[in-house]
Protein backbone atom coordinates (compact mmCIF):
# COMPACT_ATOMS: atom_id res chain seq x y z
CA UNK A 1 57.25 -141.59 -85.08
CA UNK A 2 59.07 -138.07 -84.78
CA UNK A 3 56.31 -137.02 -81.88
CA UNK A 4 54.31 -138.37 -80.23
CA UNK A 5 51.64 -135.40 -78.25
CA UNK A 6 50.51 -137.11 -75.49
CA UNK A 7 47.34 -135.78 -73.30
CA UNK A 8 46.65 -137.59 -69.68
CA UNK A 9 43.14 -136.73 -68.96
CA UNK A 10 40.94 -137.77 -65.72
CA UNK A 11 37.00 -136.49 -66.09
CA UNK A 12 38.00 -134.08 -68.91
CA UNK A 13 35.35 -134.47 -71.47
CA UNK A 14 34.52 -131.10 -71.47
CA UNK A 15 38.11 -130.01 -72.05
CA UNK A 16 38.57 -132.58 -74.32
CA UNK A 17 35.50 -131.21 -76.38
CA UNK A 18 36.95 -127.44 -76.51
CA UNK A 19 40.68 -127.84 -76.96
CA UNK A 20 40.89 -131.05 -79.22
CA UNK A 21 40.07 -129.18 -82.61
CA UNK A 22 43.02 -126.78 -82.16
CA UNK A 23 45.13 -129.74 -81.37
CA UNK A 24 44.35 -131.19 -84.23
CA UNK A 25 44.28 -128.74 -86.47
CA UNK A 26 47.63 -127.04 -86.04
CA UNK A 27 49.13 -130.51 -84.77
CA UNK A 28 48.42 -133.07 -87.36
CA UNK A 29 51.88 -134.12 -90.04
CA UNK A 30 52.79 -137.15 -90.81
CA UNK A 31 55.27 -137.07 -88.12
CA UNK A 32 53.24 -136.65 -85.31
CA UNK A 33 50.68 -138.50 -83.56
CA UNK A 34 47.98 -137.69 -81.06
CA UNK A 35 46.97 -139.79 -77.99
CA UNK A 36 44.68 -139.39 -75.48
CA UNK A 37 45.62 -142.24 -72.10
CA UNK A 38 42.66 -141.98 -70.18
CA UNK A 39 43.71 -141.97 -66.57
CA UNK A 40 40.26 -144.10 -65.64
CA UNK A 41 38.05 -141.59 -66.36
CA UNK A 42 33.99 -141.89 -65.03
CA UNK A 43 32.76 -139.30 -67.50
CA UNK A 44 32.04 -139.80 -70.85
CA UNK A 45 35.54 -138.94 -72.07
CA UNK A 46 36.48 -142.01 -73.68
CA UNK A 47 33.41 -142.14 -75.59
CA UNK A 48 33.85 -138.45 -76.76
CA UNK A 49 36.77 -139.43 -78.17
CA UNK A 50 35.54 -142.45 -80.24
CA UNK A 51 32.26 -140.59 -81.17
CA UNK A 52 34.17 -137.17 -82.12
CA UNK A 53 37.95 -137.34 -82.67
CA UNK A 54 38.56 -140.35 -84.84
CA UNK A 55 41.94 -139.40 -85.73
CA UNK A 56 43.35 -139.36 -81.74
CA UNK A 57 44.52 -142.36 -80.43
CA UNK A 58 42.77 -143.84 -77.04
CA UNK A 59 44.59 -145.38 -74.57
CA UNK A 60 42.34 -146.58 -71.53
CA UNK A 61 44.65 -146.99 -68.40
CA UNK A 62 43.07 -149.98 -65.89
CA UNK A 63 42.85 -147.16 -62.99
CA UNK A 64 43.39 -143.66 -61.99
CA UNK A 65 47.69 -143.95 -61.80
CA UNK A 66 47.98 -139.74 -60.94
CA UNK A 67 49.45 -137.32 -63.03
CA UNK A 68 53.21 -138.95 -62.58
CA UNK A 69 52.44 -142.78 -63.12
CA UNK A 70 49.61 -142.39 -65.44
CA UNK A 71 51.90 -140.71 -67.79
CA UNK A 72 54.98 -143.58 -67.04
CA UNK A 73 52.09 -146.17 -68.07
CA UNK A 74 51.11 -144.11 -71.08
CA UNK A 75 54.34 -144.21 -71.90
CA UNK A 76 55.53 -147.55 -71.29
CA UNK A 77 55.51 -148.67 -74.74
CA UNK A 78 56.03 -145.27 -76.75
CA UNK A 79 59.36 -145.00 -78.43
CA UNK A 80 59.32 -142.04 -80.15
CA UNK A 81 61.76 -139.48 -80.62
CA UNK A 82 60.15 -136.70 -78.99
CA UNK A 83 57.12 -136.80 -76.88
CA UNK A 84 55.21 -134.17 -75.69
CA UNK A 85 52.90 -134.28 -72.64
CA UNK A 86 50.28 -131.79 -73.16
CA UNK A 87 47.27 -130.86 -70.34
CA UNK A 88 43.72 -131.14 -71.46
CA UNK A 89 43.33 -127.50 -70.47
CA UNK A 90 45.89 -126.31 -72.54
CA UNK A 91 44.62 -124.04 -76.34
CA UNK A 92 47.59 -124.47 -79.01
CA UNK A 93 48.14 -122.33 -81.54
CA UNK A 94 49.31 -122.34 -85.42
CA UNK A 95 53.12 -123.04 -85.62
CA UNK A 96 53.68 -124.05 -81.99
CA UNK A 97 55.07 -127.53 -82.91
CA UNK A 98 58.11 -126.27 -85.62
CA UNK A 99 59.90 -124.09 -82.87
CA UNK A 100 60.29 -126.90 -80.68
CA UNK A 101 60.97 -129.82 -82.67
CA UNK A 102 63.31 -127.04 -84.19
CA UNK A 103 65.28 -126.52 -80.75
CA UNK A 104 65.25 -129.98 -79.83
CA UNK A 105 66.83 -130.87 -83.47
CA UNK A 106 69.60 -128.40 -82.83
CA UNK A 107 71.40 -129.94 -79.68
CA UNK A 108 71.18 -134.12 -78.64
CA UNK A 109 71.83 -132.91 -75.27
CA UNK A 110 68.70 -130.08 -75.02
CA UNK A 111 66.47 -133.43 -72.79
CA UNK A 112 63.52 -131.10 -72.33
CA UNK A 113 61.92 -127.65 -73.77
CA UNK A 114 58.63 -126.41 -73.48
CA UNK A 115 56.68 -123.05 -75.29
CA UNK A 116 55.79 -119.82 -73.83
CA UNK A 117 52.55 -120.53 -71.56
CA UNK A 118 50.43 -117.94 -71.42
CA UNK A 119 46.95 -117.32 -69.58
CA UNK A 120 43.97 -118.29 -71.43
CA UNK A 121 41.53 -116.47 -69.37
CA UNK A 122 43.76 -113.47 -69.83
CA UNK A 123 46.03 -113.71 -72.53
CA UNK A 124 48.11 -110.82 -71.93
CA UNK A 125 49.52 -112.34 -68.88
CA UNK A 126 52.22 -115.16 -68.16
CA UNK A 127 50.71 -118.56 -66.58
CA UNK A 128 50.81 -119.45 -63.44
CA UNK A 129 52.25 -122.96 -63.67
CA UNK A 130 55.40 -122.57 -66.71
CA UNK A 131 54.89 -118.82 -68.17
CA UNK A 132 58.24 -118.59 -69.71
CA UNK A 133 60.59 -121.60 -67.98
CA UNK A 134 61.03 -122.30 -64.71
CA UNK A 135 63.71 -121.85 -62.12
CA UNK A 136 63.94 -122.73 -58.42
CA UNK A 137 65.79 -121.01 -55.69
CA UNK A 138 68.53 -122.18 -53.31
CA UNK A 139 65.90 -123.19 -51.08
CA UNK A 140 64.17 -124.73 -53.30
CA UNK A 141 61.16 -122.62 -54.21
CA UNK A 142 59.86 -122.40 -57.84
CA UNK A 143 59.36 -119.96 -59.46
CA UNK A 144 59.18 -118.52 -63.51
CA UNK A 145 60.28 -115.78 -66.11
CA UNK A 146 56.89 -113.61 -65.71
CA UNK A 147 55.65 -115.34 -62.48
CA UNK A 148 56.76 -115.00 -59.26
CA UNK A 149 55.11 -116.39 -56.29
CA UNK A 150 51.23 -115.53 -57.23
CA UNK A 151 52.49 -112.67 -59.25
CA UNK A 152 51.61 -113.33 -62.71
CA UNK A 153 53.67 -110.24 -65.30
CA UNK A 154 52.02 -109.30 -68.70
CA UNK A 155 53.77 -110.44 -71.67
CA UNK A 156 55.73 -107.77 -73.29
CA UNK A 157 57.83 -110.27 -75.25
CA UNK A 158 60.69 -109.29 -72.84
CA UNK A 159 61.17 -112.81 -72.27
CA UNK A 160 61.51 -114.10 -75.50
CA UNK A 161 64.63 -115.49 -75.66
CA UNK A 162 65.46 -119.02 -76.26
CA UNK A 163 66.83 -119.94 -72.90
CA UNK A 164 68.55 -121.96 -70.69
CA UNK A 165 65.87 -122.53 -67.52
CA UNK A 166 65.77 -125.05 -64.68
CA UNK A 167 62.72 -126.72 -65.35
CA UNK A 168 60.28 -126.85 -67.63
CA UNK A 169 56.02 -127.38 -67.07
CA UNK A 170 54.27 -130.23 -66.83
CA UNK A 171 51.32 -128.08 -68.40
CA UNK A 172 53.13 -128.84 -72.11
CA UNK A 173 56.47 -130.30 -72.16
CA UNK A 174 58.23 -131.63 -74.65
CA UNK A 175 60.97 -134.63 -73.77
CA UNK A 176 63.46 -136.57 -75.90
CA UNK A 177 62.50 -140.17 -75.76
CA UNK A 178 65.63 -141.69 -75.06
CA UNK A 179 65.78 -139.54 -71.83
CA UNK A 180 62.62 -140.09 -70.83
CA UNK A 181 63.26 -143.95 -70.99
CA UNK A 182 66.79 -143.75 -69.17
CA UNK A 183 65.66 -141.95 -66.05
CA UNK A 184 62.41 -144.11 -65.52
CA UNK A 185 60.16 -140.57 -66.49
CA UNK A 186 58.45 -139.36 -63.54
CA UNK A 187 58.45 -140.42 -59.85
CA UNK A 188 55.33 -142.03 -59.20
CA UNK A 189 55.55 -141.37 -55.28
CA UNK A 190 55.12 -137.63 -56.00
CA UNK A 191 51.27 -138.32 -57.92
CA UNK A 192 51.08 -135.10 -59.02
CA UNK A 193 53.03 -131.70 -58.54
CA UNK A 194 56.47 -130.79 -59.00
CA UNK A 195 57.19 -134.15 -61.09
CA UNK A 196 58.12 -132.15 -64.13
CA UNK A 197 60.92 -130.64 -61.76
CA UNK A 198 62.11 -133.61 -59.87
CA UNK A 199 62.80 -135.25 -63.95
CA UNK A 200 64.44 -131.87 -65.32
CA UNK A 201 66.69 -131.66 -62.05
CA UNK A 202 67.76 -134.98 -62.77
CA UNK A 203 68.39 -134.61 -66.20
CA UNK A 204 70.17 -131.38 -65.35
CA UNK A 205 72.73 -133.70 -63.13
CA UNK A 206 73.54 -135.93 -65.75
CA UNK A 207 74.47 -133.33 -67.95
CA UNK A 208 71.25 -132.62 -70.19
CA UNK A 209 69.89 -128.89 -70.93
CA UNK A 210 66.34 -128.20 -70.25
CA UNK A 211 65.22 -124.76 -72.46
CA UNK A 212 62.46 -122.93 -73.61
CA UNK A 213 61.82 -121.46 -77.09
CA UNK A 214 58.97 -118.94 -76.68
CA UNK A 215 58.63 -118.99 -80.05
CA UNK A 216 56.35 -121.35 -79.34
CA UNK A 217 53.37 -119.94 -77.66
CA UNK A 218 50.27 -121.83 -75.76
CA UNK A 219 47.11 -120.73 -73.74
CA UNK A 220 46.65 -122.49 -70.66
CA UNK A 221 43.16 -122.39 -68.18
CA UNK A 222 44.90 -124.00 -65.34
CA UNK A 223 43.23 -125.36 -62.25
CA UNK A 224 41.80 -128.39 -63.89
CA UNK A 225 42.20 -130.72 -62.01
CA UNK A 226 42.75 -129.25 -58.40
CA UNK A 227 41.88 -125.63 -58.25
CA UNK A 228 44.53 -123.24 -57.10
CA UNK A 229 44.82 -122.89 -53.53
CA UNK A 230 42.76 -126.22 -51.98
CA UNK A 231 44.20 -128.27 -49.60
CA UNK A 232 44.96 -131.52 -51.23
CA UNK A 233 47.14 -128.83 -54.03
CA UNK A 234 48.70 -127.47 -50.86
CA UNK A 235 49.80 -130.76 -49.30
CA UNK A 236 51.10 -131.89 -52.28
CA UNK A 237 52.95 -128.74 -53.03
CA UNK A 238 54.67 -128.66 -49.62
CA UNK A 239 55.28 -132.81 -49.30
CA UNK A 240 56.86 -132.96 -52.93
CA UNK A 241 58.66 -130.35 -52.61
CA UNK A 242 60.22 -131.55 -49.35
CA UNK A 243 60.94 -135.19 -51.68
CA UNK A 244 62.47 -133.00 -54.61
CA UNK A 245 65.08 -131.65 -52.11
CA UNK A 246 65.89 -134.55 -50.41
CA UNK A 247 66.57 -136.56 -53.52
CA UNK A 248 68.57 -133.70 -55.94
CA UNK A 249 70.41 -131.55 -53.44
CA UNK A 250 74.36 -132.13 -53.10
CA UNK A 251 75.20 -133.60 -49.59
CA UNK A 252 76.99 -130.48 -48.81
CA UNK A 253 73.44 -128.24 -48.96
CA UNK A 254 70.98 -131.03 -48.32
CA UNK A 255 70.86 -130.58 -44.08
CA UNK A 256 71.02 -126.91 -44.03
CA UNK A 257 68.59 -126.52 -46.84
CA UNK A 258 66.34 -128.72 -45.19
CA UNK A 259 66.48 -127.24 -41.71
CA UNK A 260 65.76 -123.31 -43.48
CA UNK A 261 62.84 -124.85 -44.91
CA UNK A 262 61.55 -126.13 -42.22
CA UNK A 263 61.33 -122.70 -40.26
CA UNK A 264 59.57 -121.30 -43.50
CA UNK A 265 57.40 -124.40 -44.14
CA UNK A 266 56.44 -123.99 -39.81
CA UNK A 267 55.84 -120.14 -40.84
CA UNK A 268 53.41 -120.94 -43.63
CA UNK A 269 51.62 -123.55 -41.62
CA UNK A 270 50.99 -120.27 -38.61
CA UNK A 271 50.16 -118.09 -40.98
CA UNK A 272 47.26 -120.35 -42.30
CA UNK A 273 45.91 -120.86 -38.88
CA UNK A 274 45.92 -117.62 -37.59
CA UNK A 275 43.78 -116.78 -41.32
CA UNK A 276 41.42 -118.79 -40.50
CA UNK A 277 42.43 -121.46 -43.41
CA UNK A 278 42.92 -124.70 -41.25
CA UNK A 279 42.43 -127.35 -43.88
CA UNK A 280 45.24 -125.55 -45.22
CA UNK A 281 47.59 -125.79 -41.71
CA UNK A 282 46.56 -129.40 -41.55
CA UNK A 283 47.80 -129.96 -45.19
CA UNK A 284 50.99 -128.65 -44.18
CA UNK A 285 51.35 -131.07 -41.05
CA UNK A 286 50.19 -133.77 -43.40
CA UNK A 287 52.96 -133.09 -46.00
CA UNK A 288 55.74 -132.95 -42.97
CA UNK A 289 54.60 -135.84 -41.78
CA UNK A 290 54.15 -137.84 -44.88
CA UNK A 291 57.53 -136.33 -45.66
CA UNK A 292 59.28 -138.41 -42.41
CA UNK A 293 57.10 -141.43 -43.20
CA UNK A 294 59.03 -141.54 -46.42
CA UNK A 295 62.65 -141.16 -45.73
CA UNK A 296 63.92 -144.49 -45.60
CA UNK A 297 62.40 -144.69 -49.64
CA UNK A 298 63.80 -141.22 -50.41
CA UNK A 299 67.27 -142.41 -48.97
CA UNK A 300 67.72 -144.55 -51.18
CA UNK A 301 66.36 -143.15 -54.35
CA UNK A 302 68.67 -140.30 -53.19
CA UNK A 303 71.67 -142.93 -53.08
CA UNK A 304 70.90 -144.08 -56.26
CA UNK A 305 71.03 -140.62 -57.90
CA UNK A 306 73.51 -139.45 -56.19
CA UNK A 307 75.67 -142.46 -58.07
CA UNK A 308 74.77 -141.11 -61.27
CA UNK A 309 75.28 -137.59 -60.64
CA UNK A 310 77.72 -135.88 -62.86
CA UNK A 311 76.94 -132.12 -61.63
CA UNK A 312 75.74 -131.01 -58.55
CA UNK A 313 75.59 -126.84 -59.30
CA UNK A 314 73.44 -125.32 -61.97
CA UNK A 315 73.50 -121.69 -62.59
CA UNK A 316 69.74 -121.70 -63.27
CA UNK A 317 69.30 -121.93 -59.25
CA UNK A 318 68.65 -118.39 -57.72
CA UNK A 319 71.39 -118.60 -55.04
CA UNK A 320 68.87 -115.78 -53.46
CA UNK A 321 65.85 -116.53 -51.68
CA UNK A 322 62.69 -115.70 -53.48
CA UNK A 323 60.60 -115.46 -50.59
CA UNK A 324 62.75 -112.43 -49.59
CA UNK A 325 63.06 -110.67 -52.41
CA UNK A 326 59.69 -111.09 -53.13
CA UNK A 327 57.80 -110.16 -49.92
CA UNK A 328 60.19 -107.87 -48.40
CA UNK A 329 62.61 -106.60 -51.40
CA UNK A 330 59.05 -106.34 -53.31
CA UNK A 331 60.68 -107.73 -56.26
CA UNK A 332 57.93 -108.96 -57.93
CA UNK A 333 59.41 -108.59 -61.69
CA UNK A 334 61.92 -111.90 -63.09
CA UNK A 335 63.54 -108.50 -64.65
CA UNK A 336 64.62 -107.06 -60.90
CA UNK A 337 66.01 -109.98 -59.33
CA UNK A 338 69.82 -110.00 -59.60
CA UNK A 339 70.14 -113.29 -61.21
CA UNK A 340 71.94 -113.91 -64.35
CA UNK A 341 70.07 -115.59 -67.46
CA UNK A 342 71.85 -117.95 -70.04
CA UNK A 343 70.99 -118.84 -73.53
CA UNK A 344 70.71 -122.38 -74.55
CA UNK A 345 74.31 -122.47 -75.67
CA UNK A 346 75.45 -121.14 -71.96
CA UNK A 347 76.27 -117.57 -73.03
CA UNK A 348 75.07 -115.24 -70.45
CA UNK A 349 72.60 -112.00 -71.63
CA UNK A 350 70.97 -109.25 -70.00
CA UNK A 351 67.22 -109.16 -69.65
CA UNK A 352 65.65 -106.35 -71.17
């Protein structure tokens, strides 16, 4: 099979039941197939699909895996070329498959792209979690072209350039099979959050591009599965991205990148306690903590990699600090930050 769209859903029946007919509609060739890998659902999602989507492929995982191992037991036996992991939430429009099997086609080294993710409770505006590709800064916070922090930009098409990005989202992600094989696809010890990141960063060392062709466009409700903003999204957030450091950074930056984030991390967690939100401090202490519990694992995952690694600095890394610009430069544009932008071939333009 050329693709294979995959969707992981957990208690989704009622996205299932909205998004499934676009999917299928503007999905279905005789190159592509659609599966749904129920991640142990208790709803009635696996009978919605037998009842109501005969065409879509059901694949009933024996328990709830997470977002990162459900999808590496989806997976297991797929051997596709391409294979797209796609969120239940997520509204596709006509044409959004050709651009990206297009991109993909045109480079053997392009390991990941994803479309242009846009809101779908306003579409005017950029998602949240992807908009238009995703970078991180030298610190190690994500961020996107048209969303920065929880600044979301309307889309202007300024960013519609095919381009060379750091990661791409989780939210609808396409991934050349082979790769996905060779590095194992997602690190099951993150569950959920920042996954999509950890694989692109590795991919990135070993000499693979990861792009986006906005050409491609997508509507995505976001929230799904944990809302915005709760606890167990914060924890996870602040633990993972404490494990993506560890294991990608170069030994040169690792220590000092670590101890920056630290101070900010101990910031965040005061902040949230002197607002009142102290599920939210404790989810911070929880993450730090689980983060120390861990090391001896991340050590050597982070020996492992480091044995493999072929490149160690990427030009899609802000080498500014996004928390700065963003809260006290009040750069809240991708546009004003002073960061250059590459096209998928490496040639650098200017954004408009």
């Amino acid at each position: 099979m050329k693709l294979s769209i995959v969707i992981l859903n957990w208690n989704g029946s009622h996205h299932l039941k909205r998004f499934l007919p676009a999917l299928i509609r503007f999905s279905s060739y005789d190159w592509t197939e659609i599966i749904v890998a129920d991640n142990h659902s208790d709803d009635d999602s696996c009978s919605c699909i037998e009842n109501n989507f005969p065409e879509i492929k059901l694949l009933k995982l024996r328990r709830n895996y997470g977002f990162a191992e459900g999808y590496n037991q989806a997976l297991k036996n797929n051997f596709s070329e391409y294979i797209l992991l796609l969120n239940s939430d997520v509204e596709v429009t006509q044409n959004w498959l050709e651009p990206l099997i297009k991109i993909m086609d045109s480079d053997p080294l392009i390991g990941s792209c994803q479309p242009k993710i846009l809101s779908l409770n306003q579409p005017d505006k950029f998602e949240y979690a992807g908009a238009s590709g995703g970078f991180i800064d030298k610190l190690g916070y994500p961020f996107c072209r048209g969303r920065i922090i929880n600044v979301q930009e309307n889309d202007r098409e300024q960013y519609n350039m095919p381009t060379s990005v750091f990661w791409t989202s989780g939210a609808a992600m396409m991934v050349r099979g082979k790769v996905w094989h060779e590095y194992g696809g997602f690190d099951s010890d993150f569950w959920a959050h920042m996954e999509e990141i950890d694989l692109c960063w590795r991919m990135k060392n070993q000499g693979y591009k990861v792009v986006i062709n906005p050409e491609s466009k997508v509507f995505h409700l976001g929230g799904g599965t944990l809302a915005y903003g709760s606890p167990q999204k914060i924890y996870l957030n602040f633990r993972n991205n404490l494990f993506l450091l560890y294991k990608n950074l170069p030994k040169g930056e690792l220590y000092k990148t670590l101890f920056f984030r630290m101070i900010l991390d101990g910031v965040a967690a005061f902040q949230f306690l002197t607002t009142g939100q102290f599920k939210s401090f404790v989810s911070v202490l929880r993450a730090h903590w689980d983060f120390y519990k861990s090391l001896n694992k991340l050590k050597s995952k982070r020996e492992e990699l480091l044995v493999k690694t072929l490149r160690t600095t990427h030009p899609e890394i802000y080498q500014g600090s996004i928390i700065f610009d963003f809260f006290i430069a009040k750069k809240k544009k991708f546009s004003s930050l002073s960061f250059p932008t590459y096209d998928i071939h490496g040639q650098l333009f200017k954004v408009k």
